[in-house]
N, C-alpha and C. Protein backbone atom coordinates (compact mmCIF):
# COMPACT_ATOMS: atom_id res chain seq x y z
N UNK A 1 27.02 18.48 -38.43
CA UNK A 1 27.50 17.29 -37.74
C UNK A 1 28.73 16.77 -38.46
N UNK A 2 29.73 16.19 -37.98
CA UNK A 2 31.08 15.75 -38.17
C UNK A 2 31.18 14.00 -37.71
N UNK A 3 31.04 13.11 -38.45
CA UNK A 3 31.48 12.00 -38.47
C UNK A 3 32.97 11.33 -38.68
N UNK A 4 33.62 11.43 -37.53
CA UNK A 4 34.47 10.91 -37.63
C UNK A 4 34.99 9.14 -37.50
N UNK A 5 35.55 8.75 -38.50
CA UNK A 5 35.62 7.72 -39.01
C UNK A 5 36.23 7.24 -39.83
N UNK A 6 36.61 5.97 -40.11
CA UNK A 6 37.33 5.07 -41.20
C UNK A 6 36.72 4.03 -41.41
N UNK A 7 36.67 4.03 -42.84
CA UNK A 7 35.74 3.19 -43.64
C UNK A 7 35.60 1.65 -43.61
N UNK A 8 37.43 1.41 -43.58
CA UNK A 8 37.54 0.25 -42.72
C UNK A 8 36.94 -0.48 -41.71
N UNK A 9 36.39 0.22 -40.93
CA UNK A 9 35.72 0.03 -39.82
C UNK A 9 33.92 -0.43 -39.67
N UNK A 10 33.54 -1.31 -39.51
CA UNK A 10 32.54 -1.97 -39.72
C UNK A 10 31.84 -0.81 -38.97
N UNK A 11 32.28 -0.49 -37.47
CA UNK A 11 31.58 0.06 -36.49
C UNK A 11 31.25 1.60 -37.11
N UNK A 12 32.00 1.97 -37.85
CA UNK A 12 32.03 3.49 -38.55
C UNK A 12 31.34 3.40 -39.70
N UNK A 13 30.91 2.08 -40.20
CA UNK A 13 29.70 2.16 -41.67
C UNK A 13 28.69 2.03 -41.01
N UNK A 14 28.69 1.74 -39.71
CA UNK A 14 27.02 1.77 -39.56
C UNK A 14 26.66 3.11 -39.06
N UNK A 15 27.56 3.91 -38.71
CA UNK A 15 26.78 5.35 -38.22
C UNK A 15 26.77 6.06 -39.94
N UNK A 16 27.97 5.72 -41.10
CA UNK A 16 27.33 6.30 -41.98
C UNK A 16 26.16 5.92 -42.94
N UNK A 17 26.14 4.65 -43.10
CA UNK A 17 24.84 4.23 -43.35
C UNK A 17 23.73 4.57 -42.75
N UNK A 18 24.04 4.44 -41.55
CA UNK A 18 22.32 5.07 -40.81
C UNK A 18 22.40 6.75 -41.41
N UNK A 19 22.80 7.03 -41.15
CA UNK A 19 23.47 9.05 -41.26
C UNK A 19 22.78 9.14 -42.92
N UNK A 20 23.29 8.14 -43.86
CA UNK A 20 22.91 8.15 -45.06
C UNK A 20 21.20 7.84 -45.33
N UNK A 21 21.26 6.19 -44.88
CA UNK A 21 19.72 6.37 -45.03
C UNK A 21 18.58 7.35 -44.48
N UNK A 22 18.63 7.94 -43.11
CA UNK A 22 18.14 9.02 -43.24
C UNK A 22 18.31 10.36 -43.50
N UNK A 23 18.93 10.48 -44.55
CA UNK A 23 19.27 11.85 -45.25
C UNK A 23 20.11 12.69 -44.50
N UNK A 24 20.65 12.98 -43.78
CA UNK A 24 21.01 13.52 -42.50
C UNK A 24 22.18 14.00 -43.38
N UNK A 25 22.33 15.31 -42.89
CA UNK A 25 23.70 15.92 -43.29
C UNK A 25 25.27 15.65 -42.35
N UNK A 26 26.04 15.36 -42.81
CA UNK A 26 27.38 15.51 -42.04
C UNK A 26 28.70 15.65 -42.60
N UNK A 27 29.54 16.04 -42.16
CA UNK A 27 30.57 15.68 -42.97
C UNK A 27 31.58 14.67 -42.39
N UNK A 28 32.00 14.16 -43.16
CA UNK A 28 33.03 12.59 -42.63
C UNK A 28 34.18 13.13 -42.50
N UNK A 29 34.76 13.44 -41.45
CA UNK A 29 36.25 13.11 -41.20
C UNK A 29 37.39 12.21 -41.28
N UNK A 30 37.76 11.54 -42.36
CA UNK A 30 38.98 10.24 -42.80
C UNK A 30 39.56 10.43 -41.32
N UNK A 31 39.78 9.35 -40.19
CA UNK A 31 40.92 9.18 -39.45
C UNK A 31 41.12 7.88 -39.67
N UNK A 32 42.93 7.30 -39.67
CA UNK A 32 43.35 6.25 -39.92
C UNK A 32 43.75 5.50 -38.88
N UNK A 33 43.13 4.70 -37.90
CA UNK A 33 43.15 3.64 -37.21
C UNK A 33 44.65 2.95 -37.50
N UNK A 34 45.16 2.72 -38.49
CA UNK A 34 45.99 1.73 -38.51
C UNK A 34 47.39 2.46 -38.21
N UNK A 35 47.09 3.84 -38.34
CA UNK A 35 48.35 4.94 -38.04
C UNK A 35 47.99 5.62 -36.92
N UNK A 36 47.25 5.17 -35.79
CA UNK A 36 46.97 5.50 -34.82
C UNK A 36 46.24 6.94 -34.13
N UNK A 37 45.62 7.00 -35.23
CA UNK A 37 44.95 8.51 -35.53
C UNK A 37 44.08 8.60 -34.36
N UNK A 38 43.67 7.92 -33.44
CA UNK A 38 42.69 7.85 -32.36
C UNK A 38 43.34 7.83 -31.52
N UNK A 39 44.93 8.05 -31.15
CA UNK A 39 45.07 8.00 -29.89
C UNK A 39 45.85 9.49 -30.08
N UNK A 40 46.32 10.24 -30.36
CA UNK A 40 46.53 11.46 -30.80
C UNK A 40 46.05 12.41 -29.63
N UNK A 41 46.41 13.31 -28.75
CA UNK A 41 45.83 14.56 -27.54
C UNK A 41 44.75 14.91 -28.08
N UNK A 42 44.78 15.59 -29.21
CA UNK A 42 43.41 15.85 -29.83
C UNK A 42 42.01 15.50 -30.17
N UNK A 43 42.64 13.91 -30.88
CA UNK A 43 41.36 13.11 -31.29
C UNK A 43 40.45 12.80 -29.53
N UNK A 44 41.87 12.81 -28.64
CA UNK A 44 41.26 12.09 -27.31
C UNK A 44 40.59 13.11 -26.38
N UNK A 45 40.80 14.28 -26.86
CA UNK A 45 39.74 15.59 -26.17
C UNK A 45 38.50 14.86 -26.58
N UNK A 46 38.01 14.93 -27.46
CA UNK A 46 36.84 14.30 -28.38
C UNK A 46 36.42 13.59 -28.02
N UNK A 47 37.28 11.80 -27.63
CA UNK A 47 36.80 10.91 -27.01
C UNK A 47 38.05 10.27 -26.56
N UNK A 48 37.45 10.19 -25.53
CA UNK A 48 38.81 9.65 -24.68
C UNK A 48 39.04 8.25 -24.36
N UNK A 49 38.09 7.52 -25.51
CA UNK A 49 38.30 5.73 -25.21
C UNK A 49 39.58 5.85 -26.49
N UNK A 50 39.09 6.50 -27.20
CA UNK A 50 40.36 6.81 -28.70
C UNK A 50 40.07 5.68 -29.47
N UNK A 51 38.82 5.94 -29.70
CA UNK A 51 38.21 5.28 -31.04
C UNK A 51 37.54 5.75 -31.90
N UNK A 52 36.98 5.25 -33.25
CA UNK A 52 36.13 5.51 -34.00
C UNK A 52 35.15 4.79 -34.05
N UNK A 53 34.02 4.66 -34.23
CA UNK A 53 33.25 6.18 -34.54
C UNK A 53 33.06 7.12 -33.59
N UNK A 54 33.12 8.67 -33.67
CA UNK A 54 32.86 9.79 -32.85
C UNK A 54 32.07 10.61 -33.94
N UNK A 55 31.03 11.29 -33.15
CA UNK A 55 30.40 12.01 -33.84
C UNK A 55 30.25 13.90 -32.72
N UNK A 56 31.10 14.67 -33.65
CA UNK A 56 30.49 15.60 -32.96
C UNK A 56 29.29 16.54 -33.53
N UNK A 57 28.44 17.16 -32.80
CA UNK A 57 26.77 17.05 -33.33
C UNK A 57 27.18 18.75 -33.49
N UNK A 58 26.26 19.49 -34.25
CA UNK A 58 26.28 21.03 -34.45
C UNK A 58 26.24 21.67 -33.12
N UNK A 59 25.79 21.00 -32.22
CA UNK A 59 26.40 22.19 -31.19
C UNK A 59 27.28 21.94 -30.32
N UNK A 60 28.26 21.03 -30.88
CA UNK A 60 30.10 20.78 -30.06
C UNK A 60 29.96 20.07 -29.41
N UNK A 61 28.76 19.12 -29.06
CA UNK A 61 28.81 17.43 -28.03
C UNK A 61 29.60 16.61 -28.80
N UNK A 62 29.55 15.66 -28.12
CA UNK A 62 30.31 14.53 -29.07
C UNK A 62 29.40 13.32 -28.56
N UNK A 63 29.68 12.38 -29.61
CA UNK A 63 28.68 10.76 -29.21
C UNK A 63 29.89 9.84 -29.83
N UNK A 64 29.95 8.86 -29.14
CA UNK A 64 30.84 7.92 -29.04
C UNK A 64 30.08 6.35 -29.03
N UNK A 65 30.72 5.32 -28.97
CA UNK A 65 29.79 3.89 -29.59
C UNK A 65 29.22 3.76 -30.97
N UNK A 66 29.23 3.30 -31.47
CA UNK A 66 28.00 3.01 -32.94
C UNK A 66 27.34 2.63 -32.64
N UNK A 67 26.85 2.00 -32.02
CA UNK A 67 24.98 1.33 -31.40
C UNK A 67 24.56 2.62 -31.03
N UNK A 68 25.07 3.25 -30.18
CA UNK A 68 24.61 4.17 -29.49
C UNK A 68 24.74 5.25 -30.59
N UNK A 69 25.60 5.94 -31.34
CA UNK A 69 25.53 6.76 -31.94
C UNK A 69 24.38 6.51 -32.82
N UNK A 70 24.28 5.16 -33.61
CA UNK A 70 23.07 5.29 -34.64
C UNK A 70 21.76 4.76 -34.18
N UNK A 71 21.71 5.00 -32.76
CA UNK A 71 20.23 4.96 -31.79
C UNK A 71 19.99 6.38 -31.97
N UNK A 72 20.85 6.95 -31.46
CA UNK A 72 20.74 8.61 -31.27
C UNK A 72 19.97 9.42 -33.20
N UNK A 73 20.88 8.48 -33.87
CA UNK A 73 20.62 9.65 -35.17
C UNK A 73 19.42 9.28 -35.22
N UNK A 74 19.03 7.84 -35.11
CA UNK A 74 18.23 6.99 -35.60
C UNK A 74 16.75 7.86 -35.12
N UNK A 75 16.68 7.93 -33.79
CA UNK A 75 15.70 8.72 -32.61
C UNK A 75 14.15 8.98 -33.73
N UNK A 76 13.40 8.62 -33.75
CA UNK A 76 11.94 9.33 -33.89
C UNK A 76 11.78 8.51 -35.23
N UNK A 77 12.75 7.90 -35.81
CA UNK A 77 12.51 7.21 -37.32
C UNK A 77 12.01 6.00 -37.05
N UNK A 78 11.74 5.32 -38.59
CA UNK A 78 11.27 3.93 -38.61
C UNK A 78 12.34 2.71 -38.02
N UNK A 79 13.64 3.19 -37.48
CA UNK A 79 14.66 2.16 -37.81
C UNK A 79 14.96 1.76 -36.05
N UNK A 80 13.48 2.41 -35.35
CA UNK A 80 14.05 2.33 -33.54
C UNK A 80 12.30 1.77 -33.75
N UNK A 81 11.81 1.04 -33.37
CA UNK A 81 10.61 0.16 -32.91
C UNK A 81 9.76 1.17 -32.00
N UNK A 82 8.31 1.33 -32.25
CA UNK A 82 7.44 2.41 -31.47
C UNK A 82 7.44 1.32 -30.36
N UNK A 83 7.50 0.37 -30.25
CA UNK A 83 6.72 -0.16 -28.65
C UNK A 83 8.22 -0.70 -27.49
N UNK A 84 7.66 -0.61 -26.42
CA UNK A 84 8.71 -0.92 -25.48
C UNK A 84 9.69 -1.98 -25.82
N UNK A 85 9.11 -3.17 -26.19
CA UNK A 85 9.41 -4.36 -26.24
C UNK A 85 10.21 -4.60 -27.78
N UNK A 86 9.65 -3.94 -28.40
CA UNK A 86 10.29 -4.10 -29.87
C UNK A 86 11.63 -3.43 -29.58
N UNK A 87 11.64 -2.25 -28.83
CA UNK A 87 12.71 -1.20 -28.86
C UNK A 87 14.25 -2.30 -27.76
N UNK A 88 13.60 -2.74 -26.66
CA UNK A 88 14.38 -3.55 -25.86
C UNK A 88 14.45 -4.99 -26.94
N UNK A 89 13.95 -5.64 -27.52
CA UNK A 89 15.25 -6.36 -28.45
C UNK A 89 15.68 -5.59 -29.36
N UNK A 90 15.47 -4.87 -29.95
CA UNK A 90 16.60 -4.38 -30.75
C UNK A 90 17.99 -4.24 -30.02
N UNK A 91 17.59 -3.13 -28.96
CA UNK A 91 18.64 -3.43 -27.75
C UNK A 91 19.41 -4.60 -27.27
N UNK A 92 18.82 -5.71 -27.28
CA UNK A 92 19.64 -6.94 -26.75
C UNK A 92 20.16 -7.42 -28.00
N UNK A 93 19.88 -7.46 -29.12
CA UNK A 93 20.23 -7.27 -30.54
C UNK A 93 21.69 -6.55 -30.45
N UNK A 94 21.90 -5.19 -30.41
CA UNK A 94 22.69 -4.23 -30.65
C UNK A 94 23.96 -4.47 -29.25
N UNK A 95 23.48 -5.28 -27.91
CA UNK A 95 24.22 -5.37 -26.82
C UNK A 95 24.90 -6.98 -27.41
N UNK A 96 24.23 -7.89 -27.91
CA UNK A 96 25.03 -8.89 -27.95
C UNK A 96 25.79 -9.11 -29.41
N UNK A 97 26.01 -8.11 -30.38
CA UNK A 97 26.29 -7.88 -31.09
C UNK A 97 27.91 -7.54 -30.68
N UNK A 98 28.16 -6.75 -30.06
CA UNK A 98 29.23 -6.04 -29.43
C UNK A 98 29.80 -7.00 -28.05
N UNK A 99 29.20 -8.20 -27.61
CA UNK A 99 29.88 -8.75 -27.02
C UNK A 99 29.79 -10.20 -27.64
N UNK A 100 28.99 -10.32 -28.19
CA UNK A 100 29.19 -12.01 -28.98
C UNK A 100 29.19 -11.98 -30.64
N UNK A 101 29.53 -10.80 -30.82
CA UNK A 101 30.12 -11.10 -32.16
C UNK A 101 30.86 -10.87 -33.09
N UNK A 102 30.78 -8.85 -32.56
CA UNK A 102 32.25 -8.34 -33.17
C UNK A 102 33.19 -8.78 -32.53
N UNK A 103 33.12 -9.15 -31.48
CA UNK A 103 34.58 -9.84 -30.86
C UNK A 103 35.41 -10.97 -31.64
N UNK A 104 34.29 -11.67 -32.49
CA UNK A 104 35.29 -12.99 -33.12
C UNK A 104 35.60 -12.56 -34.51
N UNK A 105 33.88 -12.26 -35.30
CA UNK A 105 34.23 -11.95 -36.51
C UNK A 105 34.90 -11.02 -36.91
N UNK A 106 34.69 -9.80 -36.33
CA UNK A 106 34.84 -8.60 -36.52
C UNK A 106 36.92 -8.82 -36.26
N UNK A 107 37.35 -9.28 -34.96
CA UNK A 107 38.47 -9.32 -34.60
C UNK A 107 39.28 -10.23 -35.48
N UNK A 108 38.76 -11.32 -36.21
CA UNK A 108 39.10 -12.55 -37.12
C UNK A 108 39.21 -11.79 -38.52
N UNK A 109 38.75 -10.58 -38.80
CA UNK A 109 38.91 -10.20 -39.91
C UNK A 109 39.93 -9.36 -39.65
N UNK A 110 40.01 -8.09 -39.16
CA UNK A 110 40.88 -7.01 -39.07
C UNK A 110 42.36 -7.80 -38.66
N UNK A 111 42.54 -8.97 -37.76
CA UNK A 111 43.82 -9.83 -37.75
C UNK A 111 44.44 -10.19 -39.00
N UNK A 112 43.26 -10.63 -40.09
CA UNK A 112 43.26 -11.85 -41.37
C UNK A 112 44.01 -10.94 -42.53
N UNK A 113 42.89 -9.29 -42.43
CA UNK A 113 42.76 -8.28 -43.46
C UNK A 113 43.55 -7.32 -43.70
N UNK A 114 43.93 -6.61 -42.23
CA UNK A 114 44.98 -5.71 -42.20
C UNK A 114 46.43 -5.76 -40.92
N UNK A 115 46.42 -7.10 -40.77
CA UNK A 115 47.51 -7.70 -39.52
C UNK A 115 48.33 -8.62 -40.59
N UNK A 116 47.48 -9.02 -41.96
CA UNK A 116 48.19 -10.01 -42.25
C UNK A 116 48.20 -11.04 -41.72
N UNK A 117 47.76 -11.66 -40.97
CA UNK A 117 47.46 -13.26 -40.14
C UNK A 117 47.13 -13.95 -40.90
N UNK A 118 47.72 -15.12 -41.54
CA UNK A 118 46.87 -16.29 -42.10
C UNK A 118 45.48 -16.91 -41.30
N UNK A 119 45.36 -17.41 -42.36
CA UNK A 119 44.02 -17.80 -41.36
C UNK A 119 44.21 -18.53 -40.54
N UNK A 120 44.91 -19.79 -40.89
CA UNK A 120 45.31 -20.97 -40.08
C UNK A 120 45.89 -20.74 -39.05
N UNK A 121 46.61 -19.30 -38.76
CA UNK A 121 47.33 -18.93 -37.43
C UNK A 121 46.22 -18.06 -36.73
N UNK A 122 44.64 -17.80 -37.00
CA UNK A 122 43.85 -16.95 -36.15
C UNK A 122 43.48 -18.11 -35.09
N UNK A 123 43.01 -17.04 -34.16
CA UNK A 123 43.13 -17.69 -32.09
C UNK A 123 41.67 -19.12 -33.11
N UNK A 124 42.26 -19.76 -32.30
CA UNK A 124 40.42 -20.84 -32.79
C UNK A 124 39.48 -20.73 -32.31
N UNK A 125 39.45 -20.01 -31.17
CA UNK A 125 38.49 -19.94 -30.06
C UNK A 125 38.31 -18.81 -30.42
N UNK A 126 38.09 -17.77 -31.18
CA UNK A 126 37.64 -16.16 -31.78
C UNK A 126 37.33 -16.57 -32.72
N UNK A 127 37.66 -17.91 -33.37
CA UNK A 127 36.83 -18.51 -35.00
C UNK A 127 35.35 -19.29 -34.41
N UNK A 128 36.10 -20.29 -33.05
CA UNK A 128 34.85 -21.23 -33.01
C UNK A 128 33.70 -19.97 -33.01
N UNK A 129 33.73 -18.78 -31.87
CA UNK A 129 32.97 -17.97 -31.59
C UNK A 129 32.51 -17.28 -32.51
N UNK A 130 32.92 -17.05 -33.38
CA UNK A 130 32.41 -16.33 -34.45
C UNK A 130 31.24 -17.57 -35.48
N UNK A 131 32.07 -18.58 -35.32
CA UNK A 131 30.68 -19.51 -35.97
C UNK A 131 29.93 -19.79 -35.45
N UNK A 132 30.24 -19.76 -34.21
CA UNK A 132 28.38 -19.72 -33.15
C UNK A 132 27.30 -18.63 -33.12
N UNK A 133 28.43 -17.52 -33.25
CA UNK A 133 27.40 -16.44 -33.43
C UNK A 133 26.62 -16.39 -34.74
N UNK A 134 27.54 -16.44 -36.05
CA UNK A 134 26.65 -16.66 -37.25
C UNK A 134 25.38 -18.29 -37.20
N UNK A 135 26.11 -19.20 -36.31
CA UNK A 135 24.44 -19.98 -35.98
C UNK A 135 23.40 -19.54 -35.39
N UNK A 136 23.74 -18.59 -34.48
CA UNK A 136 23.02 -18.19 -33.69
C UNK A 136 21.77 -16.77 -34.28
N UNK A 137 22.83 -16.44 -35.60
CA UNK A 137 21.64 -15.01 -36.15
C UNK A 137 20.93 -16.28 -37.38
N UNK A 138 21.74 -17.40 -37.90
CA UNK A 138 20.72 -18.15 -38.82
C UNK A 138 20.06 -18.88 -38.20
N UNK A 139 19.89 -19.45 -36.83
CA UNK A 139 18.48 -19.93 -36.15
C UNK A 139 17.42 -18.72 -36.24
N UNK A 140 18.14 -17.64 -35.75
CA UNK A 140 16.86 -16.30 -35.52
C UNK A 140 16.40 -16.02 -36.73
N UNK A 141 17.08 -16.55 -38.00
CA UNK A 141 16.29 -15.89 -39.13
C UNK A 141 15.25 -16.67 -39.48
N UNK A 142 14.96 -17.63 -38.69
CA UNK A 142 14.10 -18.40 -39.60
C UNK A 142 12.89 -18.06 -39.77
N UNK A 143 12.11 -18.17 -40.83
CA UNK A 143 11.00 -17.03 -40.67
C UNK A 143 10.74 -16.15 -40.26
N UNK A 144 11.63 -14.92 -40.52
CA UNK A 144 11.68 -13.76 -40.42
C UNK A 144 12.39 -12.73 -41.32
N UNK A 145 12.21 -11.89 -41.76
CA UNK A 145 13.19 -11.27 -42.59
C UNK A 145 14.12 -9.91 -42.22
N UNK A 146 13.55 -9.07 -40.93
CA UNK A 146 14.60 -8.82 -40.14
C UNK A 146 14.65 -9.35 -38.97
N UNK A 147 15.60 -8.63 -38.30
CA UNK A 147 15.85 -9.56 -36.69
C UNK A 147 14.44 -8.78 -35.70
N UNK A 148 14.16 -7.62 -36.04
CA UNK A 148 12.99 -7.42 -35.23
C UNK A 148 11.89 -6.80 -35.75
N UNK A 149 10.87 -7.24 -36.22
CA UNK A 149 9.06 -7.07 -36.64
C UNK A 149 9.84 -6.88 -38.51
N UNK A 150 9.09 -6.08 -38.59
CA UNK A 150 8.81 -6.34 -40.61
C UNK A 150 9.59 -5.50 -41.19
N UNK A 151 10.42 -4.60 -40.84
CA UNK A 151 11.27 -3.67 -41.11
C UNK A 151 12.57 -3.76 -40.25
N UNK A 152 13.47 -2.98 -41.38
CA UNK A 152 15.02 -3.12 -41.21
C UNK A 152 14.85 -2.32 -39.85
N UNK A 153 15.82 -2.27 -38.49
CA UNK A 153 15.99 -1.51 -37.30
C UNK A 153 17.30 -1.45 -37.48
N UNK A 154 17.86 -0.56 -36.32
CA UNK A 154 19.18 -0.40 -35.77
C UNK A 154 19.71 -1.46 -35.77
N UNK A 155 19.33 -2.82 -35.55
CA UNK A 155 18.95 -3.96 -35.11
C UNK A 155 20.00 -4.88 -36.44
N UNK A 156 19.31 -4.21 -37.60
CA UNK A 156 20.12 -5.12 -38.52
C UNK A 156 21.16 -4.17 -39.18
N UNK A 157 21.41 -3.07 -38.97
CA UNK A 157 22.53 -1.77 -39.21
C UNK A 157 23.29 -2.70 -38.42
N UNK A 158 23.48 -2.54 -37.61
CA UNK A 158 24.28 -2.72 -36.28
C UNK A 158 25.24 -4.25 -36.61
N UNK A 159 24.18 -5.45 -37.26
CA UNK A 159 24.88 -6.48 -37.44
C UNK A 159 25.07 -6.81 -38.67
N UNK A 160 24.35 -5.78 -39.79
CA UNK A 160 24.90 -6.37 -41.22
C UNK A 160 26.45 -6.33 -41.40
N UNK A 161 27.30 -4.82 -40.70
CA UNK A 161 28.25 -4.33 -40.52
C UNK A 161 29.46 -5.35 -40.81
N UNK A 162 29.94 -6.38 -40.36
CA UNK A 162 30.77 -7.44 -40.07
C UNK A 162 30.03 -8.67 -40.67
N UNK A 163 28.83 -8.52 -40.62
CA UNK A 163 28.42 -9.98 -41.08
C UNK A 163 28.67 -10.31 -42.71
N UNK A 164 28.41 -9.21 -43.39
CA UNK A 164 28.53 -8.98 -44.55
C UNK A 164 29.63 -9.34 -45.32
N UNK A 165 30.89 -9.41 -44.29
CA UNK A 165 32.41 -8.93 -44.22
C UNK A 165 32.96 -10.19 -43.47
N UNK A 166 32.06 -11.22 -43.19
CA UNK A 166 32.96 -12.05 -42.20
C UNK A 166 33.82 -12.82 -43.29
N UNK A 167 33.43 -13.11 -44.45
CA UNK A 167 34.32 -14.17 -45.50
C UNK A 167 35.79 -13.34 -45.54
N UNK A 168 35.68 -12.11 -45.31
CA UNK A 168 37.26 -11.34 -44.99
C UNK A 168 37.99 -12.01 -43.78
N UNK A 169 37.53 -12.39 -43.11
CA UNK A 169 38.01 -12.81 -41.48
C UNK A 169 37.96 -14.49 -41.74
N UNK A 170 37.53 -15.23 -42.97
CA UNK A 170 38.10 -16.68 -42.90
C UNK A 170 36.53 -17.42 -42.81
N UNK A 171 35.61 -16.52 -42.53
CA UNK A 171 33.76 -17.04 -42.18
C UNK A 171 33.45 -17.59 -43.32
N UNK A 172 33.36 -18.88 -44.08
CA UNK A 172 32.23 -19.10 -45.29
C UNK A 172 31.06 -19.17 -44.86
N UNK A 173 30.61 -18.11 -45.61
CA UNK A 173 28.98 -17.84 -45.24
C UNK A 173 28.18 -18.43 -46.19
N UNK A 174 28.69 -19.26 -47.41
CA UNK A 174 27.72 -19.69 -48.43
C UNK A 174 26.64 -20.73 -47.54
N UNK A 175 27.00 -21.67 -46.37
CA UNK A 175 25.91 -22.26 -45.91
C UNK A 175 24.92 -21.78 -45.30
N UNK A 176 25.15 -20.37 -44.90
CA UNK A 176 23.71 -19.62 -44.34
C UNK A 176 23.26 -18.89 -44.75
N UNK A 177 22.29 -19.93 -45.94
CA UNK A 177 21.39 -19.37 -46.44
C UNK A 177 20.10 -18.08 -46.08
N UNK A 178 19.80 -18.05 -44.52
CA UNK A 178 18.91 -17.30 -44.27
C UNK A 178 20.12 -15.87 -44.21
N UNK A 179 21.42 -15.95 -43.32
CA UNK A 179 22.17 -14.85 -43.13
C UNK A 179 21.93 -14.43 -44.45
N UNK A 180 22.24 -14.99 -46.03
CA UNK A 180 22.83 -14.75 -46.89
C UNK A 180 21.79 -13.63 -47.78
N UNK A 181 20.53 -14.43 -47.24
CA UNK A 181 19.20 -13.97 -47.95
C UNK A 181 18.80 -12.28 -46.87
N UNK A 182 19.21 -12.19 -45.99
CA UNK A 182 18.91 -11.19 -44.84
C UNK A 182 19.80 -10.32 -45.18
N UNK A 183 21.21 -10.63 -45.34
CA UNK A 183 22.12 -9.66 -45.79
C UNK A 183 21.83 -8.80 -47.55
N UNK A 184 21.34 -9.14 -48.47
CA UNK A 184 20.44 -8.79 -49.38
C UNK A 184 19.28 -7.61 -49.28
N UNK A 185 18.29 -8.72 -47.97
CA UNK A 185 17.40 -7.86 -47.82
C UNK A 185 18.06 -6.09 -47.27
N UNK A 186 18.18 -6.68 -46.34
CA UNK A 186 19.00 -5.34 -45.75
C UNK A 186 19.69 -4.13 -46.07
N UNK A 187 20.98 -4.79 -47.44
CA UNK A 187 21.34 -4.16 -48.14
C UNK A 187 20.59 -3.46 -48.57
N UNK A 188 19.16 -3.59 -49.13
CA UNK A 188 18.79 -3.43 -50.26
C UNK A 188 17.75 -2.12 -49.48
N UNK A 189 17.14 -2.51 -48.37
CA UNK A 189 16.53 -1.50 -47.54
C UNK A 189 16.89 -0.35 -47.77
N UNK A 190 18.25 -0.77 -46.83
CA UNK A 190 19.10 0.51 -46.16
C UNK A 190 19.75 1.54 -47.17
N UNK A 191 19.90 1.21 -47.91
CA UNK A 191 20.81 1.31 -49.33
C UNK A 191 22.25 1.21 -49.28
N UNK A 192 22.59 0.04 -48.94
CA UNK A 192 24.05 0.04 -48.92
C UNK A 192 24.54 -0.85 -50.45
N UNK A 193 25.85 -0.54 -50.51
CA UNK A 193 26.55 -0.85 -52.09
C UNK A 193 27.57 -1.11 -51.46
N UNK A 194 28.41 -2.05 -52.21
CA UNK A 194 29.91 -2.31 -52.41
C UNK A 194 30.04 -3.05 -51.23
């Protein structure tokens, strides 16, 4: 398997983190996003949205999305919920992730981090949104220690990614305490460093 990806990329640590925590062999392909390495004839045979993460699997498919890619690796492990219901929030987990939250934080950082944007010049309305969404995962933490049943899922792969990373994008996260304490846990699960 071939992971293609840049590290930069929140959406590209969670397929190697998942890829990592379950032992899974692959090799990582460096492409550079910021030199437009995804829009290239080639990269776009592969995937033709011309993004990262792409994964092509040992027998020449390709998988495209990070939710979706690290559902797929994820498949038969502890990190996808045995029951219907556990498995569909993780899902609404991993769907509103990608529309209510990498959109602010995720976009508030890569502007801040590698656009050079001061902060004071990011959109306000991609900041307000981004602090609703971090209210919105520290209401859900409350008494709980992941976002779905007693163990880390796709669920918290999917959103440690950016959350971890929002103080890059202008987010002080020292007041959420539960995010702060979840991002720990998680880390510490999954085995992520640095």
């Amino acid at each position: 398997m071939k992971i293609f990806g840049d590290l930069v990329s929140g959406n590209c640590l969670k397929v190697k983190w998942t890829a990592d925590h379950l032992g899974l062999s692959y090799d990582w392909v460096d492409v550079d996003i910021l030199k437009s390495e995804t829009r290239t004839p080639k990269f776009l045979t592969m995937n033709p949205f011309g993004q990262v993460p792409t994964v092509e699997l040992d027998d020449g498919r390709y998988l495209t999305q990070s939710n979706a890619i690290i559902q797929y690796l994820a498949e038969g492990s502890a990190l996808i919920p045995t029951d219907a219901y556990g498995r569909a929030r993780m899902n609404a987990f991993l769907f509103w992730e990608q529309y209510s939250h990498e959109p602010y934080v995720a976009v508030c950082r890569f502007q801040h981090l590698y656009l050079n944007i001061p902060l004071a010049d990011l959109d306000k309305d991609k900041v307000e949104r981004g602090y609703r969404a971090l209210d919105t995962m520290e209401n859900w933490l409350d008494g709980v220690d992941f976002l779905v049943g007693d163990a880390p899922s796709c669920a918290d792969i999917g959103l440690i990614a950016y959350t971890r990373v929002a103080h890059e994008g202008g987010f002080e996260l020292a007041p959420y305490e539960r995010i702060t304490a979840w991002i720990t846990r998680v880390e510490d699960a999954i085995g992520i460093s640095g």
